[in-house]
N, C-alpha and C. Protein backbone atom coordinates (compact mmCIF):
# COMPACT_ATOMS: atom_id res chain seq x y z
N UNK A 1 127.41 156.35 69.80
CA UNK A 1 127.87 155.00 70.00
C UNK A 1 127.25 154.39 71.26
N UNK A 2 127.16 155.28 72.32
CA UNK A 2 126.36 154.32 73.64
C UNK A 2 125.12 154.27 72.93
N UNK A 3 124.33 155.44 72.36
CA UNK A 3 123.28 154.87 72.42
C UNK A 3 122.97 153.53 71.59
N UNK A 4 123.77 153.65 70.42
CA UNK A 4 123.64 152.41 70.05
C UNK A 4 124.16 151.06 70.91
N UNK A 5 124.90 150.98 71.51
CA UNK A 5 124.77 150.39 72.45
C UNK A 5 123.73 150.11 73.57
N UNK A 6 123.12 150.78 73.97
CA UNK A 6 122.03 150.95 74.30
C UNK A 6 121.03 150.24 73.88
N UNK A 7 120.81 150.33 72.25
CA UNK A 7 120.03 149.81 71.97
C UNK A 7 120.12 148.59 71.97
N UNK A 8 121.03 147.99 71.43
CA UNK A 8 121.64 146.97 71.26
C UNK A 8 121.25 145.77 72.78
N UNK A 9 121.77 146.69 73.84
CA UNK A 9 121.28 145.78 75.01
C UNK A 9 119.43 145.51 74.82
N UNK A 10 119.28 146.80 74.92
CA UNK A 10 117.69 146.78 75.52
C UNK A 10 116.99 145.85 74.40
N UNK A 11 117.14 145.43 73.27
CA UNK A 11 116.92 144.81 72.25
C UNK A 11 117.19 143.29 72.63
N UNK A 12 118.46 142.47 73.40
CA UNK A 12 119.02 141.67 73.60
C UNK A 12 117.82 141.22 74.91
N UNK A 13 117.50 142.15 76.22
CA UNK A 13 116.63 142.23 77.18
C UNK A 13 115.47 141.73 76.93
N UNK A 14 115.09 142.58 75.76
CA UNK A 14 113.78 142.51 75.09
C UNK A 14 113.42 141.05 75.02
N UNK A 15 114.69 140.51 73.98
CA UNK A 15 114.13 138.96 73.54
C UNK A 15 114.69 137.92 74.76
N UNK A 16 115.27 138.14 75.65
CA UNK A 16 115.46 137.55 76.55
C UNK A 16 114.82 137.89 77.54
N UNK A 17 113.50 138.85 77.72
CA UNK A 17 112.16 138.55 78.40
C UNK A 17 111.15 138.10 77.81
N UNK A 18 111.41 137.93 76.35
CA UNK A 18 110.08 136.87 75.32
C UNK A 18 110.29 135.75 75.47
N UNK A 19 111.64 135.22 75.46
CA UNK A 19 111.89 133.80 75.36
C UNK A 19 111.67 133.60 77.10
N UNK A 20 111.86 134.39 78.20
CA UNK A 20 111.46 133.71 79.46
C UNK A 20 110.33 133.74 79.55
N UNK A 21 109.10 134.75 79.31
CA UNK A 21 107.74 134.92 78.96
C UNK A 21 107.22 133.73 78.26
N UNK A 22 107.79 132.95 76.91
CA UNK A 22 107.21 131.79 76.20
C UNK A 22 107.22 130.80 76.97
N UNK A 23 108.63 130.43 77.62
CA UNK A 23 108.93 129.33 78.48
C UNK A 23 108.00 129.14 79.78
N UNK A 24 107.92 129.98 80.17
CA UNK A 24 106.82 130.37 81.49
C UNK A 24 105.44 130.09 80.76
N UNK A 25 105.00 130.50 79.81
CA UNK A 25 103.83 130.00 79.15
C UNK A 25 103.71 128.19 78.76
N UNK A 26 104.78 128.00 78.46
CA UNK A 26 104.73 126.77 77.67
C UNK A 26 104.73 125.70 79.39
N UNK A 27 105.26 125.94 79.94
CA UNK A 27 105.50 125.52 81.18
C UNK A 27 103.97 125.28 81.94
N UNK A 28 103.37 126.33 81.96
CA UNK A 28 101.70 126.50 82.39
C UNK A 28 100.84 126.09 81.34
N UNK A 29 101.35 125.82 80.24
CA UNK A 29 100.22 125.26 79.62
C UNK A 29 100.28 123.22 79.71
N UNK A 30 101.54 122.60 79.50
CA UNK A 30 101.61 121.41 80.05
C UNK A 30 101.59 121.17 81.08
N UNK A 31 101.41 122.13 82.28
CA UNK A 31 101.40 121.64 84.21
C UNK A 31 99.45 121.78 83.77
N UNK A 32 98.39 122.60 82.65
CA UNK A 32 97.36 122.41 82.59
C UNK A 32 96.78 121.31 81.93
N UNK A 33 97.75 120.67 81.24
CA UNK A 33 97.35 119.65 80.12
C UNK A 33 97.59 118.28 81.14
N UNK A 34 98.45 118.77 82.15
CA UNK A 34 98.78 117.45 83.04
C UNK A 34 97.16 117.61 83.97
N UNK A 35 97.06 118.44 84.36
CA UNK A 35 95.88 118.74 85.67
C UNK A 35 94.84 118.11 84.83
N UNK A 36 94.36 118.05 83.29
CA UNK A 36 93.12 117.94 82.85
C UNK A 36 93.29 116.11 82.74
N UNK A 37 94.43 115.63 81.97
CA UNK A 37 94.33 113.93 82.43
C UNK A 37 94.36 113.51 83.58
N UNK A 38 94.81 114.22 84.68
CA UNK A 38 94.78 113.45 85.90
C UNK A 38 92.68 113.91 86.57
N UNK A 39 92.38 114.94 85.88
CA UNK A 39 91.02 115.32 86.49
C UNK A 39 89.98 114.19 85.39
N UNK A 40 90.35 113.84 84.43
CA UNK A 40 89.84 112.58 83.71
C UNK A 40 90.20 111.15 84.03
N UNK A 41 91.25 110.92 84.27
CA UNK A 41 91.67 109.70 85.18
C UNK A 41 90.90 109.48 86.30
N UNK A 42 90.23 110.88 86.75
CA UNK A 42 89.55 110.94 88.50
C UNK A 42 88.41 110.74 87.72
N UNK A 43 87.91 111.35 86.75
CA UNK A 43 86.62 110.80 86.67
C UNK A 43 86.05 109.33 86.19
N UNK A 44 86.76 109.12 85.51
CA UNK A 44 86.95 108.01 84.59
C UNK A 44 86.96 106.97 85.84
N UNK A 45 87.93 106.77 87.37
CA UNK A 45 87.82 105.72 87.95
C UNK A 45 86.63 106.25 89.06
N UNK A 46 85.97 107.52 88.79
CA UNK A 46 85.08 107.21 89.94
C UNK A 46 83.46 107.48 88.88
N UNK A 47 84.00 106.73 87.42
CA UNK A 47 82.64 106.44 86.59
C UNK A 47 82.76 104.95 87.11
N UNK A 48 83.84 104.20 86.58
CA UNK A 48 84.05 102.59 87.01
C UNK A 48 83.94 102.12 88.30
N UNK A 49 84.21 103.01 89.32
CA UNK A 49 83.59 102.58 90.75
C UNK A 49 82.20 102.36 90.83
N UNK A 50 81.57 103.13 90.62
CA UNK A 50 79.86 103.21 90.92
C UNK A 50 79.27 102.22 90.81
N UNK A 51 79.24 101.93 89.28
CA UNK A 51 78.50 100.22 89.21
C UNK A 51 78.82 99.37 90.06
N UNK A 52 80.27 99.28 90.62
CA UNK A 52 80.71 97.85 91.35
C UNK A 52 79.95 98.15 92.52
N UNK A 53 79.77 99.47 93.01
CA UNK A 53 79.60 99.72 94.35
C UNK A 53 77.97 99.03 94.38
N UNK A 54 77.69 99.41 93.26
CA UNK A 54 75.66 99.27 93.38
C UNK A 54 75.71 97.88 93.33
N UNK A 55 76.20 96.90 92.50
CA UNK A 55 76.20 95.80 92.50
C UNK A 55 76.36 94.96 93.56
N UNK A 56 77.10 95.48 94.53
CA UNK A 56 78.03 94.69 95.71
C UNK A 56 76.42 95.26 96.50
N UNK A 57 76.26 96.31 96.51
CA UNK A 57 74.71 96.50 97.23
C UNK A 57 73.85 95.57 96.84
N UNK A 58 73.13 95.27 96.07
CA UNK A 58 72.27 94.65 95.13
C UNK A 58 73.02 93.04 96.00
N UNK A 59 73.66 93.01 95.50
CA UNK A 59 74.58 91.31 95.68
C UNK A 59 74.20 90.92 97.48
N UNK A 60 74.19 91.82 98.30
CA UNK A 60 74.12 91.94 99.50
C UNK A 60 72.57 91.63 99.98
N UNK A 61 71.93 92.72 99.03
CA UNK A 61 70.78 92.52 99.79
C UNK A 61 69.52 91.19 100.25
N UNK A 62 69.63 90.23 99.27
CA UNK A 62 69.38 89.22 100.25
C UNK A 62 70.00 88.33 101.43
N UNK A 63 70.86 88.82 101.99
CA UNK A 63 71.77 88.32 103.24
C UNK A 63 70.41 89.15 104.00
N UNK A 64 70.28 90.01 104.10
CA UNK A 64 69.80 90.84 105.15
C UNK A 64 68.75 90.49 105.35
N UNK A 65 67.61 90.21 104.16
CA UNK A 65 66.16 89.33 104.75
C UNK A 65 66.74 87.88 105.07
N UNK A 66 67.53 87.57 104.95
CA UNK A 66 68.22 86.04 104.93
C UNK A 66 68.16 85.98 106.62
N UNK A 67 69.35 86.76 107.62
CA UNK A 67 69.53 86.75 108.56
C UNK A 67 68.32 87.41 109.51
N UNK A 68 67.80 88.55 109.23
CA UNK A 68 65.93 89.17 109.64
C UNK A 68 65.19 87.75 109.64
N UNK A 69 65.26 87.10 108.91
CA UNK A 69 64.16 85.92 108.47
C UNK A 69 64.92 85.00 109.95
N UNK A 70 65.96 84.55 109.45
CA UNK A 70 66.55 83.51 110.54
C UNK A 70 66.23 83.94 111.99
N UNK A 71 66.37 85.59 112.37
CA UNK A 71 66.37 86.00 113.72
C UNK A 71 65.16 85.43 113.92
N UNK A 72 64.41 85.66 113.39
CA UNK A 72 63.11 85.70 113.85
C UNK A 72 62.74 84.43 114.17
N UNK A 73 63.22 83.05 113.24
CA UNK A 73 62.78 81.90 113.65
C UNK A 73 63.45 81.34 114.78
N UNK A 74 64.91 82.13 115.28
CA UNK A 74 65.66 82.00 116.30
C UNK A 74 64.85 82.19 117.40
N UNK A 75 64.32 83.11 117.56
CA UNK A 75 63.64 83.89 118.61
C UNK A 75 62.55 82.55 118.97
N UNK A 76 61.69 82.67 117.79
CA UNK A 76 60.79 81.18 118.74
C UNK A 76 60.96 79.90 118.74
N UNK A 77 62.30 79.74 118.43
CA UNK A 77 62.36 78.41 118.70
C UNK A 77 63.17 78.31 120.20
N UNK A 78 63.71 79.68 120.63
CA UNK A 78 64.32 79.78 121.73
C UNK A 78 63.56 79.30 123.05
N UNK A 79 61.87 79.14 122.78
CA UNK A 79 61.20 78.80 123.96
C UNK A 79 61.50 77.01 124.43
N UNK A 80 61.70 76.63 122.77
CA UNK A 80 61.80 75.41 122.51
C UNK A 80 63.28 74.37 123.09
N UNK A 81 64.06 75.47 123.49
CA UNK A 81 65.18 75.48 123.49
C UNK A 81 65.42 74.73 125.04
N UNK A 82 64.79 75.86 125.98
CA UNK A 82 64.28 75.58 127.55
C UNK A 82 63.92 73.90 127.67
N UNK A 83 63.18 73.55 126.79
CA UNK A 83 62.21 72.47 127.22
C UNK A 83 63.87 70.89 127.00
N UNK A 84 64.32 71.45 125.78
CA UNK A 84 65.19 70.48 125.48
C UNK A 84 66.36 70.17 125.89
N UNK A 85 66.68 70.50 127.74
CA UNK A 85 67.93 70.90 128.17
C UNK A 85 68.40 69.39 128.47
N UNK A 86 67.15 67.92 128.99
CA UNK A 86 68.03 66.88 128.76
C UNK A 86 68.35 65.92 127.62
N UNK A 87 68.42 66.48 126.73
CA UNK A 87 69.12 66.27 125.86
C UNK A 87 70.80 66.39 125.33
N UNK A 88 71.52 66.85 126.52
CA UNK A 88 72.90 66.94 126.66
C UNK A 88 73.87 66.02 125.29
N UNK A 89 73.31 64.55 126.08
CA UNK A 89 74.22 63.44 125.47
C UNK A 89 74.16 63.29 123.86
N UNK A 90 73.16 64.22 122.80
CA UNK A 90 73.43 64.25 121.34
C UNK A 90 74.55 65.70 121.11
N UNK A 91 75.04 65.70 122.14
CA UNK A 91 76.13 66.76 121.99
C UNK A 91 77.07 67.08 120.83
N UNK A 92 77.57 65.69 120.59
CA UNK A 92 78.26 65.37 119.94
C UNK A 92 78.00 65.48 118.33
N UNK A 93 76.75 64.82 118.54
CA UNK A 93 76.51 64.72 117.37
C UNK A 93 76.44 66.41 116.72
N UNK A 94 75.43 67.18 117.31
CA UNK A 94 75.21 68.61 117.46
C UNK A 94 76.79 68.90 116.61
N UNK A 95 77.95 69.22 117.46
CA UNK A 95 79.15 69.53 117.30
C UNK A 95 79.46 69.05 115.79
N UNK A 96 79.10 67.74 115.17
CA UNK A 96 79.82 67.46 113.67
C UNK A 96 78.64 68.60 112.75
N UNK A 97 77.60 68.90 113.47
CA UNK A 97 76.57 69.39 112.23
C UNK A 97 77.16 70.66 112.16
N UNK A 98 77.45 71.07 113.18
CA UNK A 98 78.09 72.88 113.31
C UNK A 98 79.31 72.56 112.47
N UNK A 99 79.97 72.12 112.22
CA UNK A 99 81.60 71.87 111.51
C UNK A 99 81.21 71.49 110.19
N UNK A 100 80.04 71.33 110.14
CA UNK A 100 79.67 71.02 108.49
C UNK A 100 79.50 72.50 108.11
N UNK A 101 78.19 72.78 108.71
CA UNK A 101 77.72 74.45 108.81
C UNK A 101 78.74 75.23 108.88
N UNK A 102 80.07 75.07 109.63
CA UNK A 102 80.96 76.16 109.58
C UNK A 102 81.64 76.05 108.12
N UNK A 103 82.12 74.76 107.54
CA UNK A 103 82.31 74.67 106.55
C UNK A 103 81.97 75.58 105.70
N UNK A 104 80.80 75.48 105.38
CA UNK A 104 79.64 75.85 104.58
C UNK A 104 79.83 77.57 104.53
N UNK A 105 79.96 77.97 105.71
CA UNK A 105 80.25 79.87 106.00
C UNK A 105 81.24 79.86 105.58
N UNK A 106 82.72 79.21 105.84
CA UNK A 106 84.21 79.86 105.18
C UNK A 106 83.84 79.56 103.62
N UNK A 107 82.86 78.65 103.29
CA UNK A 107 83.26 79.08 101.97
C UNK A 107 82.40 80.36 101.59
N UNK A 108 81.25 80.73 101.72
CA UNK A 108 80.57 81.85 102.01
C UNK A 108 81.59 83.04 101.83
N UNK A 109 82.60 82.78 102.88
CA UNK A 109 83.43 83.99 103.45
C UNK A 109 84.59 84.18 102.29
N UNK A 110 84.92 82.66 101.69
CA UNK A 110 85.82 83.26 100.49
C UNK A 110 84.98 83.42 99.20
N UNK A 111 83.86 83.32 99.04
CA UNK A 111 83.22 84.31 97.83
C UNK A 111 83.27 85.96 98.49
N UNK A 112 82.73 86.28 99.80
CA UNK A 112 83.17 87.35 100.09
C UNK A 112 83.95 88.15 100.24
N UNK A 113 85.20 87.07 100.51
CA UNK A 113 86.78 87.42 100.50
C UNK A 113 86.81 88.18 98.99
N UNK A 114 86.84 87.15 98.11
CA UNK A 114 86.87 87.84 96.75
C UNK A 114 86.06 88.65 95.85
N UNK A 115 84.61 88.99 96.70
CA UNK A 115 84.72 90.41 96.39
C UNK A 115 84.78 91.71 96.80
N UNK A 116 86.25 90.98 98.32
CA UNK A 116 86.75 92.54 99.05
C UNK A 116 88.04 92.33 97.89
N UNK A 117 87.85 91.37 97.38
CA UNK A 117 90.05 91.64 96.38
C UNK A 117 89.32 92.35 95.39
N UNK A 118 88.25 91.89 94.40
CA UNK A 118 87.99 92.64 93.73
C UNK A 118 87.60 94.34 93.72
N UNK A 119 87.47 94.50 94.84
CA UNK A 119 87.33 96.13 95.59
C UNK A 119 88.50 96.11 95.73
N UNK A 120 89.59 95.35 95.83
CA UNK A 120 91.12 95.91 96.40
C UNK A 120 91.60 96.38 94.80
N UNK A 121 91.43 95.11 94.17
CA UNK A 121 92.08 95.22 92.33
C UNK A 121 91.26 96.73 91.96
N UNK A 122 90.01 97.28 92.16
CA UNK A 122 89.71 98.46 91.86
C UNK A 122 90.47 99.54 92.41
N UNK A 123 90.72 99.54 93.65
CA UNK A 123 91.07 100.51 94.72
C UNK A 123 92.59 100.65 93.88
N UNK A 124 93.61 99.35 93.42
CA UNK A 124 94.49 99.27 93.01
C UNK A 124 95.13 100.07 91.78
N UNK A 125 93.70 99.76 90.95
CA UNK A 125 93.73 100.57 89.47
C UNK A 125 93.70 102.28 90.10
N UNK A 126 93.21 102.80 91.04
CA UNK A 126 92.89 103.94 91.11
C UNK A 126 93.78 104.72 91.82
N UNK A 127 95.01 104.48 92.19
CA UNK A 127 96.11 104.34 92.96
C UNK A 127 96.72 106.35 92.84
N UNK A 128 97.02 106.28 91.71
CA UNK A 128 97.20 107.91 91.14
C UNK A 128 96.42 108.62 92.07
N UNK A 129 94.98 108.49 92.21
CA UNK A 129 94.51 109.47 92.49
C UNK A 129 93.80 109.05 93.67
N UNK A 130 94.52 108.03 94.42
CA UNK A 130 94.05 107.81 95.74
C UNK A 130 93.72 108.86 97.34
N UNK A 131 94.69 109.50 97.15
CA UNK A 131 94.32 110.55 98.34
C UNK A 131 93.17 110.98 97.74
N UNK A 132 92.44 111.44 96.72
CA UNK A 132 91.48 112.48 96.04
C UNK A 132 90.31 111.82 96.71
N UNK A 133 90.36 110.14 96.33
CA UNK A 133 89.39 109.28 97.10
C UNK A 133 89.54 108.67 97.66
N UNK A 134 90.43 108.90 98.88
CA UNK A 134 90.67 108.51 100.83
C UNK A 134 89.32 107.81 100.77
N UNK A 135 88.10 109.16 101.22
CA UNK A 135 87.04 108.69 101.72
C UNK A 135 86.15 107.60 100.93
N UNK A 136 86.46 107.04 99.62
CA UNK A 136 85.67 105.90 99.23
C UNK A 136 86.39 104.89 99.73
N UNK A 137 87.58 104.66 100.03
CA UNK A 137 88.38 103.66 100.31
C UNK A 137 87.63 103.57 101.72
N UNK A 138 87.86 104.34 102.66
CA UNK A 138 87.21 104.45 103.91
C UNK A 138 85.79 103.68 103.77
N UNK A 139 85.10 104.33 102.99
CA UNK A 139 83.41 103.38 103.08
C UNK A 139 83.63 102.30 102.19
N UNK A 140 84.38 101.53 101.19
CA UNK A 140 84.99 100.45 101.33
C UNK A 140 85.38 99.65 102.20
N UNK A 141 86.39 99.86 103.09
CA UNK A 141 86.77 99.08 104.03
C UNK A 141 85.83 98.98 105.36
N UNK A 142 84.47 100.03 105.20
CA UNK A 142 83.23 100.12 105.69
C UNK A 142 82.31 99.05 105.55
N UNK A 143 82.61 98.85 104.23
CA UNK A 143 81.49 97.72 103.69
C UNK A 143 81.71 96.35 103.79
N UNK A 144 83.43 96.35 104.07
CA UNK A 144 83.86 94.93 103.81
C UNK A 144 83.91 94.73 105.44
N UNK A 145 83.85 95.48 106.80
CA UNK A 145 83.88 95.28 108.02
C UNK A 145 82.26 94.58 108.30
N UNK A 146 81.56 95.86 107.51
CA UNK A 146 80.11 95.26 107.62
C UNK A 146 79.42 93.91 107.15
N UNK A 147 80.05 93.81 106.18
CA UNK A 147 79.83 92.34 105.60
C UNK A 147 80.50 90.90 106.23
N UNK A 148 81.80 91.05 106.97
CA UNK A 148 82.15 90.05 107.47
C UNK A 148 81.56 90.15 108.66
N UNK A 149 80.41 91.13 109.57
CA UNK A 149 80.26 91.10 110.85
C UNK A 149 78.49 90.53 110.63
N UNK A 150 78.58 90.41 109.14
CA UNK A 150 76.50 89.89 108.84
C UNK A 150 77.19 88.74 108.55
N UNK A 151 78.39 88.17 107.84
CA UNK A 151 78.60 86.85 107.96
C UNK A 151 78.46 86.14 109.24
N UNK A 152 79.18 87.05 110.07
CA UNK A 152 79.66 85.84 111.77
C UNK A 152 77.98 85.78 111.80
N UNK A 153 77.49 86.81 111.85
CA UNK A 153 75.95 86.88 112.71
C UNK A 153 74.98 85.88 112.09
N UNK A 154 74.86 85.36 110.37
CA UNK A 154 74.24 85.03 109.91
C UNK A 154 75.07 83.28 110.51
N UNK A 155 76.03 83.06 110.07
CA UNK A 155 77.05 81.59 110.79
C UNK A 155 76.19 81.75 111.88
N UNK A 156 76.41 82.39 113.43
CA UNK A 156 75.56 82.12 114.49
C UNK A 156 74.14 81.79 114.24
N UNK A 157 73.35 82.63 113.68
CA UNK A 157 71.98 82.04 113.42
C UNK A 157 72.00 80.42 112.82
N UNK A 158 72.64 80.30 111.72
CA UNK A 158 72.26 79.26 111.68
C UNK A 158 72.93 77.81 112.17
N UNK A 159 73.97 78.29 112.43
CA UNK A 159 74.35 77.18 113.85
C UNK A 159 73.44 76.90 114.85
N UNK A 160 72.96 78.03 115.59
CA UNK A 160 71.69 78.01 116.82
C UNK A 160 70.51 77.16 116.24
N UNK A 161 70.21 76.88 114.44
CA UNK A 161 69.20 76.69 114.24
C UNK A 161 69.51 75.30 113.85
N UNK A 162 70.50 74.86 113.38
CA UNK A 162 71.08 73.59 112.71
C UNK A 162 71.37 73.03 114.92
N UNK A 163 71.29 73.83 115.66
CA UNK A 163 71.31 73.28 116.85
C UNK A 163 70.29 72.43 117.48
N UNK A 164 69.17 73.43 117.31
CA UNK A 164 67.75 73.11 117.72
C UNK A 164 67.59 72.11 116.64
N UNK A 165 67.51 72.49 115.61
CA UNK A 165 66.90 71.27 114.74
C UNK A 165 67.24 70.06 115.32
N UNK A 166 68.56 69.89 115.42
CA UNK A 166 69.37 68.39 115.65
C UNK A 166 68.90 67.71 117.10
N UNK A 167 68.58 68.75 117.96
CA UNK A 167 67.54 68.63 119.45
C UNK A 167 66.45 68.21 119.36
N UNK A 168 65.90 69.18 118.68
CA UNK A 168 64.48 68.41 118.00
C UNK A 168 63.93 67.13 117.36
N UNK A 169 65.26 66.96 116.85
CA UNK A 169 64.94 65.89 115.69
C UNK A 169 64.69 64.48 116.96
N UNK A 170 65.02 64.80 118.21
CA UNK A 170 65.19 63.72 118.81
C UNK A 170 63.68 63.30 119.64
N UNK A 171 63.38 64.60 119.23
CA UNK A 171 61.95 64.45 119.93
C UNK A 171 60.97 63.15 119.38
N UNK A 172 61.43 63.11 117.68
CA UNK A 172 60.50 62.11 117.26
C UNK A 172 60.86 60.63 117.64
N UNK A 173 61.85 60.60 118.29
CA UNK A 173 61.91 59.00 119.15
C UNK A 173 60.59 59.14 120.28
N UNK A 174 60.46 59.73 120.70
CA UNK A 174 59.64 59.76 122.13
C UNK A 174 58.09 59.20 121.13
N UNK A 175 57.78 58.56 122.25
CA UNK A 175 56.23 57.95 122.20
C UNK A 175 55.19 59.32 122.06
């Protein structure tokens, strides 16, 4: 009689280490089925990043011969600059051309604005798996520091140059 008893337990043991054995399986196989959509979600938003990123490059790169080009005409007209110091009293005038020109940069700055939102609306979609890509967000907010600091610089150039011009222009009164 014990042993049948006996058996009886060790039989009861038995399937009550299969059924914790399945559960433990079934358990590790959906914590793997979870790891493989979230490792496709990661790839999937850092397939859809790339293009924007190259584009926003591409989109950029004529600012840079834009402002190179301007330095340079900055530079020699700077000799020009010396010669035109009494010229004070078109001051004024000077001052409405820059407020046009500044105009002209904020709107500059909100096409640029919107395509740091459109890097935000990406960054947004990718949210799940944001710690994974900290560091693109980082050279994101890299790109968008860099870009508003070639805006101010490119605004200065051509303020300095919409300056001189307006100096210049006065030259053609003179005999």
């Amino acid at each position: 009689m014990v042993l049948k008893w006996f058996t009886v337990v060790s039989w009861v043991a038995s399937a009550a280490g299969l059924g914790i054995f399945g559960y433990s399986m079934t358990q590790q196989t959906n914590i793997q089925m979870q790891m493989n959509r979230t490792m496709a979600q990661m790839n999937q938003s850092i397939h859809d990043t790339t293009p924007l990123v190259a584009a926003t490059s591409k989109a950029l790169e004529p600012l840079a011969a834009t402002t190179s080009a301007l330095s340079q005409i900055e530079i020699q007209e700077q000799h020009t600059v010396s010669d035109l110091a009494a010229m004070n009293t078109r001051l004024k005038t000077i001052g409405d051309s820059e407020g046009q020109v500044l105009a002209g940069m904020n709107s500059m700055l909100t096409e640029t604005t919107a395509v740091g939102q459109e890097i935000g609306t990406v960054s947004n979609t990718t949210g799940g798996v944001l710690h994974a890509s900290s560091s693109s967000a980082v050279s994101a907010q890299a790109e968008a520091n860099d870009l508003a600091a070639l805006n101010q610089h490119t605004a200065d150039v051509i303020a300095q140059l919409h300056k001189l011009n307006t100096k210049l222009s006065a030259l053609k009164l003179l005999p």
